[in-house]
N, C-alpha and C. Protein backbone atom coordinates (compact mmCIF):
# COMPACT_ATOMS: atom_id res chain seq x y z
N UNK A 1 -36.45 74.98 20.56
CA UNK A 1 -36.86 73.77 19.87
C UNK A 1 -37.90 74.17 18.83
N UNK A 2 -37.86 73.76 17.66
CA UNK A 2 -38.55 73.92 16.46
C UNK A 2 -39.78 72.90 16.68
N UNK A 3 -40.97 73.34 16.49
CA UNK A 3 -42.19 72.24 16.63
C UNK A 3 -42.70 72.19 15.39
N UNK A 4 -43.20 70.75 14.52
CA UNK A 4 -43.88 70.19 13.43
C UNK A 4 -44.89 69.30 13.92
N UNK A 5 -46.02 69.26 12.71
CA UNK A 5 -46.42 68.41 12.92
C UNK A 5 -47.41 67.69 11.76
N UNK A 6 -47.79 66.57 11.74
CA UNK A 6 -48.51 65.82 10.38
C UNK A 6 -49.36 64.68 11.02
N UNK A 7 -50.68 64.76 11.00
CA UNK A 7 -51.79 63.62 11.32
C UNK A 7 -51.68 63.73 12.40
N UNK A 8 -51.59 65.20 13.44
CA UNK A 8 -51.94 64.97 14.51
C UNK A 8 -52.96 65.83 14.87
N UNK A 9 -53.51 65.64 16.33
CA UNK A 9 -54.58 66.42 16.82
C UNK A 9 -54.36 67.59 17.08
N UNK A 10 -53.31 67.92 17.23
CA UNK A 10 -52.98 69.32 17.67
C UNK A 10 -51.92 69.99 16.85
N UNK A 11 -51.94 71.36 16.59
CA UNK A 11 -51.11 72.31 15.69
C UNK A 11 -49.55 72.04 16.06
N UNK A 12 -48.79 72.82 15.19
CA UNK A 12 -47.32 72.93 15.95
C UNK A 12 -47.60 74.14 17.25
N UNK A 13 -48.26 75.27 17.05
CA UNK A 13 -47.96 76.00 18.01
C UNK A 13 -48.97 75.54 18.72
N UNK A 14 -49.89 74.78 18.92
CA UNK A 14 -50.76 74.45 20.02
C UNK A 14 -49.83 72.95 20.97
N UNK A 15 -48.99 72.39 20.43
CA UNK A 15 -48.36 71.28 20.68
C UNK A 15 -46.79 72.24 21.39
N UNK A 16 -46.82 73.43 21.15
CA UNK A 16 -45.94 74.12 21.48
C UNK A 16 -46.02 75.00 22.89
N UNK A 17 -47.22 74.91 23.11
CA UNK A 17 -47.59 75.68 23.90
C UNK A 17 -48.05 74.79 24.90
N UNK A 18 -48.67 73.37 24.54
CA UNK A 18 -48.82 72.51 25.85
C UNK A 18 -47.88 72.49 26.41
N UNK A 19 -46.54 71.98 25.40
CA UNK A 19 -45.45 71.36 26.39
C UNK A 19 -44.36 72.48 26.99
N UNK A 20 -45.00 73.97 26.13
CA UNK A 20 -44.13 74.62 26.94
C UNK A 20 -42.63 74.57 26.18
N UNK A 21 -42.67 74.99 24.98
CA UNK A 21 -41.61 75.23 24.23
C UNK A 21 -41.49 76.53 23.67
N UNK A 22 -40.08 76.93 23.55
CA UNK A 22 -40.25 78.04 22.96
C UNK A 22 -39.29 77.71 21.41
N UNK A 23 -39.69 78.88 20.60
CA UNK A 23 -39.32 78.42 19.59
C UNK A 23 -37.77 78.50 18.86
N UNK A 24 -37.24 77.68 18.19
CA UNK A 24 -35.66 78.34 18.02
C UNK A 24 -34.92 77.44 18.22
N UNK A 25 -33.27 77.61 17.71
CA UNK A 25 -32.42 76.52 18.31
C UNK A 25 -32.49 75.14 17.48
N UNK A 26 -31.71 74.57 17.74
CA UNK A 26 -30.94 72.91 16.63
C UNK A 26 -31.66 71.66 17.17
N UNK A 27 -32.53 72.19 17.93
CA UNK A 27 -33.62 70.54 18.16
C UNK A 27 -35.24 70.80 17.79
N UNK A 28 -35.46 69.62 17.07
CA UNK A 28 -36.75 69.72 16.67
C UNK A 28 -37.49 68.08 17.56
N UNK A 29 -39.33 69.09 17.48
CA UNK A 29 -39.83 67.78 17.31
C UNK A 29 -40.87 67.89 16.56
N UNK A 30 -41.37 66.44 16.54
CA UNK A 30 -41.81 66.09 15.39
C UNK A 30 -43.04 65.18 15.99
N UNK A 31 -44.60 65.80 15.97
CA UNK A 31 -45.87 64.88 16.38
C UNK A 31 -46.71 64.68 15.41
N UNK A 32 -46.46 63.51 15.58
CA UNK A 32 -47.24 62.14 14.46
C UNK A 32 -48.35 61.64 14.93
N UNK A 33 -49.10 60.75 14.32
CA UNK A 33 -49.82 59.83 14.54
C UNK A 33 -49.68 58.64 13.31
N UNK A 34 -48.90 57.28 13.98
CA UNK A 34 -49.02 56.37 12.84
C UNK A 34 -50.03 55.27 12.31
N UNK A 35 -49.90 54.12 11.94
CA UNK A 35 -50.93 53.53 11.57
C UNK A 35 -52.12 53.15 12.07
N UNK A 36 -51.67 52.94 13.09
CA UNK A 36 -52.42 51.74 14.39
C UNK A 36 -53.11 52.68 15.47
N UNK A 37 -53.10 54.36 14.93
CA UNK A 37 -53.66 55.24 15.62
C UNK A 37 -52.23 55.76 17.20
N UNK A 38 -51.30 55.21 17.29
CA UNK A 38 -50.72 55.56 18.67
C UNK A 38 -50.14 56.53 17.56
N UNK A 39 -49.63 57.80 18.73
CA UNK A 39 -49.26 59.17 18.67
C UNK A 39 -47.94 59.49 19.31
N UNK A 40 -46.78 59.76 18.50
CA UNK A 40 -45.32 59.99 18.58
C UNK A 40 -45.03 61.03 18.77
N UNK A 41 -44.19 61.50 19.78
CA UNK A 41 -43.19 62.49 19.49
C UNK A 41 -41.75 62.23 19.05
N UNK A 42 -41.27 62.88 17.75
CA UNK A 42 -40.01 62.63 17.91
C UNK A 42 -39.20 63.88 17.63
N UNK A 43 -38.09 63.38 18.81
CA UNK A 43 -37.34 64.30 19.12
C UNK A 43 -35.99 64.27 18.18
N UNK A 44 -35.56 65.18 17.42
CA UNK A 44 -34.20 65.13 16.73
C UNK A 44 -33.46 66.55 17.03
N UNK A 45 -31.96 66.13 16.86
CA UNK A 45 -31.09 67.54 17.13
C UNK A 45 -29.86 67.18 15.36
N UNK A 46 -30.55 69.06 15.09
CA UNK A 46 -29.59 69.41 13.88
C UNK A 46 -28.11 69.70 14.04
N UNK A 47 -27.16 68.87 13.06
CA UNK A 47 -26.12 68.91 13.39
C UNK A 47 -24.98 68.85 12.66
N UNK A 48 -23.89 68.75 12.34
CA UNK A 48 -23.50 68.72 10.69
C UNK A 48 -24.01 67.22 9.99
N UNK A 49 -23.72 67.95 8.81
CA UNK A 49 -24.26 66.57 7.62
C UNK A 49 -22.65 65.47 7.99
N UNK A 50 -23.24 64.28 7.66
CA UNK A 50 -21.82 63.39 7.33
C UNK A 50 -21.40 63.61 6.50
């Protein structure tokens, strides 16, 4: 799983290493923080284009 991240508290590889990911492979996630301050993970898997 590929880790990113934007407006959050923690790095990709520190967010990588909490949850215990390793790196690589057609799923990503993605840790946010949006308006209202609550904090997202989102999970997506790469796959062909339409």
């Amino acid at each position: 799983m590929n880790v990113a991240t934007r407006n959050f508290p923690l790095s990709a590889p520190q967010l990588a290493a909490k949850l215990k990911i390793k790196e690589g492979g057609d799923r990503m996630i993605f840790g946010t923080t949006v308006p209202d301050g609550s904090r997202l993970l989102i999970v997506t898997k790469m796959g062909t284009p339409l």
